[in-house]
N, C-alpha and C. Protein backbone atom coordinates (compact mmCIF):
# COMPACT_ATOMS: atom_id res chain seq x y z
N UNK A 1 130.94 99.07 34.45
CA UNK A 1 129.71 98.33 34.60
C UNK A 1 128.87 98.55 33.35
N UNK A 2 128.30 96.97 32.60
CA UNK A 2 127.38 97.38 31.57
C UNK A 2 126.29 97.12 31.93
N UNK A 3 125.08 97.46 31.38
CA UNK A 3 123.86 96.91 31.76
C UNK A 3 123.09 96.33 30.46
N UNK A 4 122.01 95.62 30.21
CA UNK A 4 122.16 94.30 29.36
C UNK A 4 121.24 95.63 28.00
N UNK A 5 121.82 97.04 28.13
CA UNK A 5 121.18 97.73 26.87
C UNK A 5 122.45 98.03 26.28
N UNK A 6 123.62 97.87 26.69
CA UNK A 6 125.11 98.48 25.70
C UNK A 6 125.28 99.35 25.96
N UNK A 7 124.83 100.27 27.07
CA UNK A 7 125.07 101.25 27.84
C UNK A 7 125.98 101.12 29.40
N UNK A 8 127.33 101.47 28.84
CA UNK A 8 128.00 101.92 30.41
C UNK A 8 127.99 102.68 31.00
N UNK A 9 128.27 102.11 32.35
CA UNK A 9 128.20 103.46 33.47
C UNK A 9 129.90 103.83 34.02
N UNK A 10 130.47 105.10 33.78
CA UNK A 10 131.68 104.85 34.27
C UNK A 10 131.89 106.36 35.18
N UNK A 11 132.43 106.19 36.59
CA UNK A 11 132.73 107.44 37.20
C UNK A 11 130.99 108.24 36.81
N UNK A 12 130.33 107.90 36.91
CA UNK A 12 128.95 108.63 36.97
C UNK A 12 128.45 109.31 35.99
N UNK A 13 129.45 108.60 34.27
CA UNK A 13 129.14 109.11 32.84
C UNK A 13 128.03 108.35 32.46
N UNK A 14 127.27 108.54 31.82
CA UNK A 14 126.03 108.10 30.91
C UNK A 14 127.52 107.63 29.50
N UNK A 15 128.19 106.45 29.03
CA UNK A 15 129.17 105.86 28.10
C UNK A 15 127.68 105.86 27.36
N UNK A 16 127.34 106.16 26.20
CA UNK A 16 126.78 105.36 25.16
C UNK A 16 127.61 105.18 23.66
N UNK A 17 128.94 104.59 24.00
CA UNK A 17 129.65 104.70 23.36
C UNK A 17 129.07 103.36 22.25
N UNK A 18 129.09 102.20 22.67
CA UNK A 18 128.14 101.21 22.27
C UNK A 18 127.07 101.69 21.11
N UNK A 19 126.10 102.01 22.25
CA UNK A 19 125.02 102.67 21.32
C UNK A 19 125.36 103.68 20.02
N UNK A 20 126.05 104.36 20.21
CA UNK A 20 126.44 105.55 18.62
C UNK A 20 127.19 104.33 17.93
N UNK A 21 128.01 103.80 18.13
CA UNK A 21 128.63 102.96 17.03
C UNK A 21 127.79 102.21 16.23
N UNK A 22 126.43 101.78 17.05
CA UNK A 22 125.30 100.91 16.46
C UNK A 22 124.58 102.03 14.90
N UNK A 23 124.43 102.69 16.12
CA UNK A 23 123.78 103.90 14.89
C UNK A 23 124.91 104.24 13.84
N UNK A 24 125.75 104.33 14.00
CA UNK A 24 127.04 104.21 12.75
C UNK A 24 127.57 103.43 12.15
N UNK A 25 126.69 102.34 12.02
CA UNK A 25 126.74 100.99 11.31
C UNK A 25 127.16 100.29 11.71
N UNK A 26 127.75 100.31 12.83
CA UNK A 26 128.72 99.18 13.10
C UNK A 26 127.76 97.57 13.68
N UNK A 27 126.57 97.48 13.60
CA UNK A 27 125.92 96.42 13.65
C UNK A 27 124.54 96.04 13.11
N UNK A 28 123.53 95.06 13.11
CA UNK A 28 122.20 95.41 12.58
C UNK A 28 121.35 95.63 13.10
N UNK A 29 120.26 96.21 12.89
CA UNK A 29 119.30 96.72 13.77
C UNK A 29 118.82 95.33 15.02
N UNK A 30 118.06 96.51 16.19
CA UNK A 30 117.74 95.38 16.64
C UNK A 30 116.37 95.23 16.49
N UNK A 31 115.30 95.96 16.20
CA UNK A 31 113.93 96.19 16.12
C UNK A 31 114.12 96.54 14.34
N UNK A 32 114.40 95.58 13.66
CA UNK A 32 114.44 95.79 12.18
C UNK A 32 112.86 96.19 11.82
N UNK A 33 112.23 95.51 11.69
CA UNK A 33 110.59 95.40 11.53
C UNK A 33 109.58 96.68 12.61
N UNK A 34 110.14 97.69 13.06
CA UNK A 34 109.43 98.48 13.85
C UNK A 34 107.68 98.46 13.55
N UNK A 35 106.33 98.37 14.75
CA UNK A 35 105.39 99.00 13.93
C UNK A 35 105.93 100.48 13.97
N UNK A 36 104.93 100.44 12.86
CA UNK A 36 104.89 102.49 12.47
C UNK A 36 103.28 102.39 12.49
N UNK A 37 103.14 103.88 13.49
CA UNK A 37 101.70 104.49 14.14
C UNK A 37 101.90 105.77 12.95
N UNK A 38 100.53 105.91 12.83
CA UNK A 38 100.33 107.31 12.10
C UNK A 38 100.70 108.54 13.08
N UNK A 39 100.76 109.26 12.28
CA UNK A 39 101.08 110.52 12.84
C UNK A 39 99.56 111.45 13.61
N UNK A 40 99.59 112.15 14.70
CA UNK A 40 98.27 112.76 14.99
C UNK A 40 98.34 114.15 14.31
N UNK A 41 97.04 114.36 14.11
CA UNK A 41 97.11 116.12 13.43
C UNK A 41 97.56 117.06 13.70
N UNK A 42 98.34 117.90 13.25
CA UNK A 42 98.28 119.23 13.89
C UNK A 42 97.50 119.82 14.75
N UNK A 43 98.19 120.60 15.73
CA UNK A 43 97.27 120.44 16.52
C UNK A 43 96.45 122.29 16.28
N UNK A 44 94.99 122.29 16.65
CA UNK A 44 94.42 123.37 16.14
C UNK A 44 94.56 124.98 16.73
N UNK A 45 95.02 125.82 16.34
CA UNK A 45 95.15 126.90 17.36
C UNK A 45 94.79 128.04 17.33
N UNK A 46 93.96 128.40 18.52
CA UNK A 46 92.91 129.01 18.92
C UNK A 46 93.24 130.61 18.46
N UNK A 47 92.37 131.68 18.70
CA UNK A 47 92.28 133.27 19.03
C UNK A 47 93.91 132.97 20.01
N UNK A 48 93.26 132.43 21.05
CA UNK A 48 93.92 133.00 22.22
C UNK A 48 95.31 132.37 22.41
N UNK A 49 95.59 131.33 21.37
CA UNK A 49 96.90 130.93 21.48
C UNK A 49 97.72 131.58 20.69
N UNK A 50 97.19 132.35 19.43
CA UNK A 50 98.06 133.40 18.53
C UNK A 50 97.83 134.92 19.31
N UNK A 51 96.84 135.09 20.14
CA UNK A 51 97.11 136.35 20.84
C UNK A 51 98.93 136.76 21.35
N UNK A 52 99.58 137.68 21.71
CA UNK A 52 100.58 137.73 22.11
C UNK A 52 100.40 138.49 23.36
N UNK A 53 99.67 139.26 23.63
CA UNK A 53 99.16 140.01 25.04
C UNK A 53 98.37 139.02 25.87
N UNK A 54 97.85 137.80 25.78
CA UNK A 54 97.34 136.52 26.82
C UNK A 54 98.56 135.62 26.98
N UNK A 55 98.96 135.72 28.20
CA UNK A 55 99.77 134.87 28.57
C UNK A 55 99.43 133.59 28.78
N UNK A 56 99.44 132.27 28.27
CA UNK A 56 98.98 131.16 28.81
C UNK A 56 99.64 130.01 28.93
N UNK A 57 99.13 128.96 29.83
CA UNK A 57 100.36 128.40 30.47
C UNK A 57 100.85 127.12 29.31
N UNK A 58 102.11 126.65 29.93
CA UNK A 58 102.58 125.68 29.28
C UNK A 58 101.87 124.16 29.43
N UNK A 59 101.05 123.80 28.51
CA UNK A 59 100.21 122.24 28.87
C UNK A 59 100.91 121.09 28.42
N UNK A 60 100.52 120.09 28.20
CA UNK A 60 100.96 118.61 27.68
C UNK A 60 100.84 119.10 26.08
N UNK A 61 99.81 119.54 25.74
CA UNK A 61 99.98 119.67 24.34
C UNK A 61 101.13 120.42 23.29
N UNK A 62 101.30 121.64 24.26
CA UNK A 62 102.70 122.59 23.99
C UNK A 62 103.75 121.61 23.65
N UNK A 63 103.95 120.70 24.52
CA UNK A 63 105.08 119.67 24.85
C UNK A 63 105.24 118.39 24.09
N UNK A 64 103.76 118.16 23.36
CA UNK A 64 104.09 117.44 22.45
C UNK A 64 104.11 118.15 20.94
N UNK A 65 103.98 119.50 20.79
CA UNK A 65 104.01 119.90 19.63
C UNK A 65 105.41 119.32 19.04
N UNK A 66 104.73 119.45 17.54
CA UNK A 66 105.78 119.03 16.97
C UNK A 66 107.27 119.34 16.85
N UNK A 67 107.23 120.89 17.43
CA UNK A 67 108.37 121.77 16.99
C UNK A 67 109.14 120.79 19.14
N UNK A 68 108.66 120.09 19.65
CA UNK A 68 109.19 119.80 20.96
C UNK A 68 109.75 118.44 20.41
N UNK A 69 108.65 117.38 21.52
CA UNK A 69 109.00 116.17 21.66
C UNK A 69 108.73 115.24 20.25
N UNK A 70 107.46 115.88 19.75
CA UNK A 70 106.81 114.03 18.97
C UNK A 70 107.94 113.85 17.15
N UNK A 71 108.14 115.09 17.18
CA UNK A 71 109.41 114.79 15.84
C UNK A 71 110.50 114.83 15.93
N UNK A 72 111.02 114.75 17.45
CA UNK A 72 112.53 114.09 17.59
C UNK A 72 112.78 112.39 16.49
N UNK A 73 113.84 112.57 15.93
CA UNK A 73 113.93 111.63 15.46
C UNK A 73 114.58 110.05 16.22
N UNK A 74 113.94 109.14 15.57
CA UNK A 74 114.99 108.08 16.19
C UNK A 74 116.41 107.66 15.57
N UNK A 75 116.70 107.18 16.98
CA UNK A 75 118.32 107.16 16.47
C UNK A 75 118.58 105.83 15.29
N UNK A 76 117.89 104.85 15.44
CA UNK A 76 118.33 103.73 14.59
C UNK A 76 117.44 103.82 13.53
N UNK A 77 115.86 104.48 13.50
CA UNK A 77 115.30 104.62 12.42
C UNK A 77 114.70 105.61 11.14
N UNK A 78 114.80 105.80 10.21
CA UNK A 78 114.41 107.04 9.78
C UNK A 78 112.91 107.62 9.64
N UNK A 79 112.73 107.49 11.30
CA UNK A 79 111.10 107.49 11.93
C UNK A 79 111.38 108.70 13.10
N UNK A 80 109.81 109.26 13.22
CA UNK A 80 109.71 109.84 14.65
C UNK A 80 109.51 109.13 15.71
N UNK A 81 109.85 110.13 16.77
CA UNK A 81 109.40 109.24 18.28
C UNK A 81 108.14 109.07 17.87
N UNK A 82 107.05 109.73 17.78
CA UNK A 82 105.81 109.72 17.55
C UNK A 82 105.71 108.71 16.46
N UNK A 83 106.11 108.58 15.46
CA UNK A 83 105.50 107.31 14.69
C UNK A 83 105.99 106.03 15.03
N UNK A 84 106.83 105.96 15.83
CA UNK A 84 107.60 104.34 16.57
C UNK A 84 106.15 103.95 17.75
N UNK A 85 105.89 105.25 18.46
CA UNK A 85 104.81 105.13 19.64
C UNK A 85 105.51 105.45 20.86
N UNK A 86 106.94 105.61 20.18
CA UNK A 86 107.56 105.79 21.49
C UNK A 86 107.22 107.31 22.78
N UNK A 87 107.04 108.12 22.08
CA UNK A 87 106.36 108.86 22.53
C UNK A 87 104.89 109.27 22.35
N UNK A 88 103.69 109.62 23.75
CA UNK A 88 102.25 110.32 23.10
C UNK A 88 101.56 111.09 24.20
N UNK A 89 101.21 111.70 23.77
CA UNK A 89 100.73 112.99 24.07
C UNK A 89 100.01 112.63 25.66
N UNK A 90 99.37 111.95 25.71
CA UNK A 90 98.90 110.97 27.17
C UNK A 90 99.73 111.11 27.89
N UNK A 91 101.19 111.06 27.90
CA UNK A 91 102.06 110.25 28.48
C UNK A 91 103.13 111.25 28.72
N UNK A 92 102.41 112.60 28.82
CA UNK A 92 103.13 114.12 29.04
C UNK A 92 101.99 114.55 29.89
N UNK A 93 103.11 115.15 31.54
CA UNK A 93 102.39 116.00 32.08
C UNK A 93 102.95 117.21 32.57
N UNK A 94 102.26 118.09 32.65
CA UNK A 94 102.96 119.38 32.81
C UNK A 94 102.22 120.27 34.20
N UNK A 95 102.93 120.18 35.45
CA UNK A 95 102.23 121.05 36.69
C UNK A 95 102.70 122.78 36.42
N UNK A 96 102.07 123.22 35.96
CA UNK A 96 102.59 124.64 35.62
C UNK A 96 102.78 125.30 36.93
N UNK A 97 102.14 125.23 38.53
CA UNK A 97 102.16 125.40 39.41
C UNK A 97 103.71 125.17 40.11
N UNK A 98 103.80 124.19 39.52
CA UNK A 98 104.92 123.09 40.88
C UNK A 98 106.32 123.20 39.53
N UNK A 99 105.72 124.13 38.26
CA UNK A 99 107.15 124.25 37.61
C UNK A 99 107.80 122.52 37.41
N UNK A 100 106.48 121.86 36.76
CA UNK A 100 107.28 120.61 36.46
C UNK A 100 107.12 119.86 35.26
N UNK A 101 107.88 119.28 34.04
CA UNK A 101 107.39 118.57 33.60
C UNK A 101 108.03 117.43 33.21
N UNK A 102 106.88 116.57 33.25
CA UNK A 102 107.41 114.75 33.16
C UNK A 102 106.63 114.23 31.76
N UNK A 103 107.36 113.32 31.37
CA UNK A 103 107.09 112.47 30.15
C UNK A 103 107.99 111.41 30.43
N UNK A 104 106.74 110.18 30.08
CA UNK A 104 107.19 108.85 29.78
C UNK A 104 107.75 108.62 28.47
N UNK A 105 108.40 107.93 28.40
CA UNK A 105 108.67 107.28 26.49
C UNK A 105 108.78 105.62 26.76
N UNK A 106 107.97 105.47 25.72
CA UNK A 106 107.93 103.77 25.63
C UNK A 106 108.80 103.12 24.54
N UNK A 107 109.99 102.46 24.63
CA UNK A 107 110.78 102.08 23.74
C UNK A 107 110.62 101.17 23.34
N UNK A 108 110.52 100.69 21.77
CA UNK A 108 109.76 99.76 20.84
C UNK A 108 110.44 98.22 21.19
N UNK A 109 111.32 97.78 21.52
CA UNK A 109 111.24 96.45 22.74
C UNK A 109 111.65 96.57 24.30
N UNK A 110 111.69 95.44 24.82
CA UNK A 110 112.31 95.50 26.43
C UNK A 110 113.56 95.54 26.13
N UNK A 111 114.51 95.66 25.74
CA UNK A 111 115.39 95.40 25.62
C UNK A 111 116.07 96.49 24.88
N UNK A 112 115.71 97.53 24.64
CA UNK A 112 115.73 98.32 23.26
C UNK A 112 117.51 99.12 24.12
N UNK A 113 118.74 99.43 23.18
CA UNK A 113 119.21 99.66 23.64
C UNK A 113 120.03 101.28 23.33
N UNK A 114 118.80 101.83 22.87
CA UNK A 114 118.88 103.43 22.43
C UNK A 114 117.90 103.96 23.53
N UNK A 115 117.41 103.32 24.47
CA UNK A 115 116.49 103.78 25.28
C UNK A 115 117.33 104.63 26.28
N UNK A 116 118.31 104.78 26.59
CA UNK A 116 119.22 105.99 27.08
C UNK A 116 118.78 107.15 26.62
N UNK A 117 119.86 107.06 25.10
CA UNK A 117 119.97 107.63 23.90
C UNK A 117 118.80 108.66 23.72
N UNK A 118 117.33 107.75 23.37
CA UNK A 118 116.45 108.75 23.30
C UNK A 118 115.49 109.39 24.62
N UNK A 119 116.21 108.67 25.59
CA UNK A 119 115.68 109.85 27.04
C UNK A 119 116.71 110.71 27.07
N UNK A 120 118.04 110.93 26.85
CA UNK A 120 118.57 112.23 26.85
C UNK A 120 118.06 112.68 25.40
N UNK A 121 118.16 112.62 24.91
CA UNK A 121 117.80 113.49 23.44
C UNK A 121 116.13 114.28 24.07
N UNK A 122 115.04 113.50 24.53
CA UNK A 122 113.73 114.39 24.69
C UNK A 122 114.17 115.05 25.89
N UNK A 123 115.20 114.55 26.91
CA UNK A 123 115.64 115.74 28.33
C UNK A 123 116.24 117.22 27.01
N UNK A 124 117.35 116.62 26.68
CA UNK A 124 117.77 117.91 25.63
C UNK A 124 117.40 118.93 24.86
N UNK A 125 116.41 118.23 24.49
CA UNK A 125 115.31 118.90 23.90
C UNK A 125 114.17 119.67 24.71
N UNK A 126 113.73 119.58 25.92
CA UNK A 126 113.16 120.19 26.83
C UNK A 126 113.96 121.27 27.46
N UNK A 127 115.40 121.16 27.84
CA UNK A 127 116.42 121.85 28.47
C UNK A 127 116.42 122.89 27.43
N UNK A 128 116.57 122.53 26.21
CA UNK A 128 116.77 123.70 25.16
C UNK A 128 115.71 124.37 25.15
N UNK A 129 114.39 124.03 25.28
CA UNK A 129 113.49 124.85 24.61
C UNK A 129 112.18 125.53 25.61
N UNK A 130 112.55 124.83 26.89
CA UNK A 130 111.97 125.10 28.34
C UNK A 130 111.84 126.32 28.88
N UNK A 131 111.65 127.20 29.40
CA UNK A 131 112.34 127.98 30.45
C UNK A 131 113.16 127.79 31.66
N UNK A 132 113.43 127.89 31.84
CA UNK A 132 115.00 127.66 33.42
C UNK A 132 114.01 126.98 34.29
N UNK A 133 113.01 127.69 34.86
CA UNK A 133 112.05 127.10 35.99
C UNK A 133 111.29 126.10 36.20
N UNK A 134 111.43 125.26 34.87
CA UNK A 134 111.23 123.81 34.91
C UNK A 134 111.72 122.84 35.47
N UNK A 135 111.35 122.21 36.05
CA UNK A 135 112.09 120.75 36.87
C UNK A 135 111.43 119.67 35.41
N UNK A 136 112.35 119.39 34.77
CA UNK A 136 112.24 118.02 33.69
C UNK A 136 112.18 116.68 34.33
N UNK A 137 111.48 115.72 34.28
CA UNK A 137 111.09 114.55 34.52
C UNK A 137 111.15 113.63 33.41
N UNK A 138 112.24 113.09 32.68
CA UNK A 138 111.97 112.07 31.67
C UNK A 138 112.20 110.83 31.91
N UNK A 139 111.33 109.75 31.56
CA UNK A 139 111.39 107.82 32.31
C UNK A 139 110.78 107.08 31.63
N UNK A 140 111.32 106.37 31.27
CA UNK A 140 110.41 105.29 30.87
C UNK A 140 109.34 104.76 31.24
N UNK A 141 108.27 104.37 30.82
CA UNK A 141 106.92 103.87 31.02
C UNK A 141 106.99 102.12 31.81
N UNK A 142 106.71 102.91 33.21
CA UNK A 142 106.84 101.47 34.00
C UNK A 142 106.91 100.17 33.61
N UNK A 143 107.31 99.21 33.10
CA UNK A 143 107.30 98.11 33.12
C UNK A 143 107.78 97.61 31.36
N UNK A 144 108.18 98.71 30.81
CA UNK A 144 108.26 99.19 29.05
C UNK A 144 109.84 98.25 29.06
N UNK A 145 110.41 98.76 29.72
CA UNK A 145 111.98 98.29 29.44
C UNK A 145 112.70 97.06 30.65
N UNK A 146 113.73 96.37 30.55
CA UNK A 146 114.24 95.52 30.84
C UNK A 146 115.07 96.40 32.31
N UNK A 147 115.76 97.29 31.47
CA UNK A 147 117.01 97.91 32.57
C UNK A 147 115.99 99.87 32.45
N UNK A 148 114.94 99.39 32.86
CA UNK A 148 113.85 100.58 33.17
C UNK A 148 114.46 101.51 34.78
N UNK A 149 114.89 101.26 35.63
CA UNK A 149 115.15 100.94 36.55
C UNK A 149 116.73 102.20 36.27
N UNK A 150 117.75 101.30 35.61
CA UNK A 150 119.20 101.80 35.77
C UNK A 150 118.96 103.25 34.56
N UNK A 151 117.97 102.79 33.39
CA UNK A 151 118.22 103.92 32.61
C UNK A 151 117.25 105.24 33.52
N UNK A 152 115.96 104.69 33.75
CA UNK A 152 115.71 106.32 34.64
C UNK A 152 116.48 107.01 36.10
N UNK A 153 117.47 106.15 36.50
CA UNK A 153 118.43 106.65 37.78
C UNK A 153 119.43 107.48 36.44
N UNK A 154 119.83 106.82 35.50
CA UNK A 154 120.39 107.77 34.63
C UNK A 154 120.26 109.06 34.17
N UNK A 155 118.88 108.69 33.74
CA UNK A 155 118.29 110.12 32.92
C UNK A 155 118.12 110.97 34.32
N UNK A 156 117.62 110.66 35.26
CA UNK A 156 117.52 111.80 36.46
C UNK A 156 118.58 112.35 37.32
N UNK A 157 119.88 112.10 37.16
CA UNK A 157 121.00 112.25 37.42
C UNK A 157 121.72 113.57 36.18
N UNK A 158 121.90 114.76 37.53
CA UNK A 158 122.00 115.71 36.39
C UNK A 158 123.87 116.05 35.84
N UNK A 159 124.53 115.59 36.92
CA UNK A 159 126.07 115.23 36.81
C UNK A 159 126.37 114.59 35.61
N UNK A 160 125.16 113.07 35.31
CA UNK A 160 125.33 112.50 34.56
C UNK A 160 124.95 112.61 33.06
N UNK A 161 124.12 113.23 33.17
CA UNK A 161 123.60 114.10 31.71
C UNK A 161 124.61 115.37 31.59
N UNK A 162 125.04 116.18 32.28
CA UNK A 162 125.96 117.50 31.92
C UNK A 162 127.28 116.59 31.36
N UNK A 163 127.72 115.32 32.40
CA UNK A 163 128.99 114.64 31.50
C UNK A 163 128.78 114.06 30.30
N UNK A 164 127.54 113.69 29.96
CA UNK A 164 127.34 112.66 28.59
C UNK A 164 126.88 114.38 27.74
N UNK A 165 126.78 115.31 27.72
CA UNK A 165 126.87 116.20 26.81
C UNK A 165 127.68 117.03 26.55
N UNK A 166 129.14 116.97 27.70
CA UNK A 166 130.45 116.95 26.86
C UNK A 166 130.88 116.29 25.92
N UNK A 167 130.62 114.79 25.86
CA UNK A 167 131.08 114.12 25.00
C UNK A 167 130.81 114.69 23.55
N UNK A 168 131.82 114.78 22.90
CA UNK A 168 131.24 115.55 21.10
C UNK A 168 130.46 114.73 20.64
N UNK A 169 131.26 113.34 20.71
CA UNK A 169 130.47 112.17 19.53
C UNK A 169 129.37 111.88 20.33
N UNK A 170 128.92 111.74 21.66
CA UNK A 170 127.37 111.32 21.92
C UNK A 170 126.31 112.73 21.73
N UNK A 171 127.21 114.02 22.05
CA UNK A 171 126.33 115.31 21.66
C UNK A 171 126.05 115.42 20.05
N UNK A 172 127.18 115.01 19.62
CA UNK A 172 126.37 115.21 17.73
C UNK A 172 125.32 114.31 17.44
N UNK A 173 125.30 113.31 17.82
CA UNK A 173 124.63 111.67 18.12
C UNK A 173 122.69 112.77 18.21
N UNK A 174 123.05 113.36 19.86
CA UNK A 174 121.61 113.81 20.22
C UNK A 174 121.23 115.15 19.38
N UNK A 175 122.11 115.72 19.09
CA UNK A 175 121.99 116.89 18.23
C UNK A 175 121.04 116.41 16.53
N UNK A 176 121.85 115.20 16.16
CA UNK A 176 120.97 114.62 14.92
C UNK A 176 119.82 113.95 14.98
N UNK A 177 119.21 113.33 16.69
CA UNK A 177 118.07 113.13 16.70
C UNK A 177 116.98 114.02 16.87
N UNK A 178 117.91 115.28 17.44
CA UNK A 178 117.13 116.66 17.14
C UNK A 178 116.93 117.71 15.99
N UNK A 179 117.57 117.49 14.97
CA UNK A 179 117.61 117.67 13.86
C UNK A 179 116.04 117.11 13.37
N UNK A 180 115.52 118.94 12.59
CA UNK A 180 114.11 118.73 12.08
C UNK A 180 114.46 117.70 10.51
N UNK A 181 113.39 116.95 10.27
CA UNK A 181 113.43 116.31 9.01
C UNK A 181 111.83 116.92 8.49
N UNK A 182 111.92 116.85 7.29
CA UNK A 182 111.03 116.96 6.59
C UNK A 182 109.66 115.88 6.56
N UNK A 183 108.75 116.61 6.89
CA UNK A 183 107.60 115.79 7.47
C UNK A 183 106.54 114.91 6.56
């Protein structure tokens, strides 16, 4: 089964076999003309966030630091999530209570068909850099995407993310959108 982003579903794999070939030239962009958003500042940090004896909790802002979500790179462009818009800081929440955190990402058309692609890459990136006791929430921004719907039953399916990160060629794929670039 395909769905109209070039993403298959097979035996309960996340296939973005489609999608990496795109990113490996094998076709032309589809959002050639992306806007590009500025970047937001560093963010400022306090006494009490360089203290090491105050424990304090994990917020939305932690989560969009740069070293997390907002300088994952994109897969088709040599841009951040954060400068596409695809990701922002709004659009991260974190229940430190209930051990949860969710983020939307808004993918630069309806149709966009790395919008898999870069919801496992920001899950991956949370899994890596999280603590265990997190419940991760990553989805697209209601009404943002076409197949909004099949890709967040995807991304929340954890069978289906542990099989799409066996794959070598889709794990090097998310591994290079996690790859720091020079800012």
């Amino acid at each position: 089964m395909e769905n109209p982003e070039g993403v298959s579903v097979k035996h309960n794999v996340i296939d973005l076999n489609s999608a990496t070939n795109r990113m490996a030239g094998g076709t032309s962009l589809e959002n050639a003309n992306p806007l590009i958003f500025q970047r937001s500042g560093e963010r400022l940090l306090t006494a009490t966030d360089e203290d090491d004896d105050i424990t304090d909790p994990i917020d939305d802002r932690e989560i969009f630091d740069p070293y997390l979500i907002r300088n994952i790179n994109d897969p088709e462009h040599p841009l951040s999530l954060e400068e596409l818009n695809v990701v922002e800081q709004v659009r991260v929440n974190v229940n430190e209570q209930e051990n949860g955190v969710s983020v939307e990402f808004t993918p630069t058309i309806p149709h966009c068909s790395m919008a898999t692609l870069i919801g496992l890459s920001i899950k991956v990136k949370l899994l890596r850099s999280l603590p265990d006791r997190f419940k991760i929430d990553v989805h697209i921004t209601p009404g943002a995407h076409a197949s909004e719907e099949a890709v967040n039953k995807q991304l929340a399916d954890k069978e289906r993310v542990a099989a799409a990160l066996e794959n070598a060629q889709l794990l090097e794929v998310v591994n290079q959108c996690l790859t720091s670039k020079s800012v």
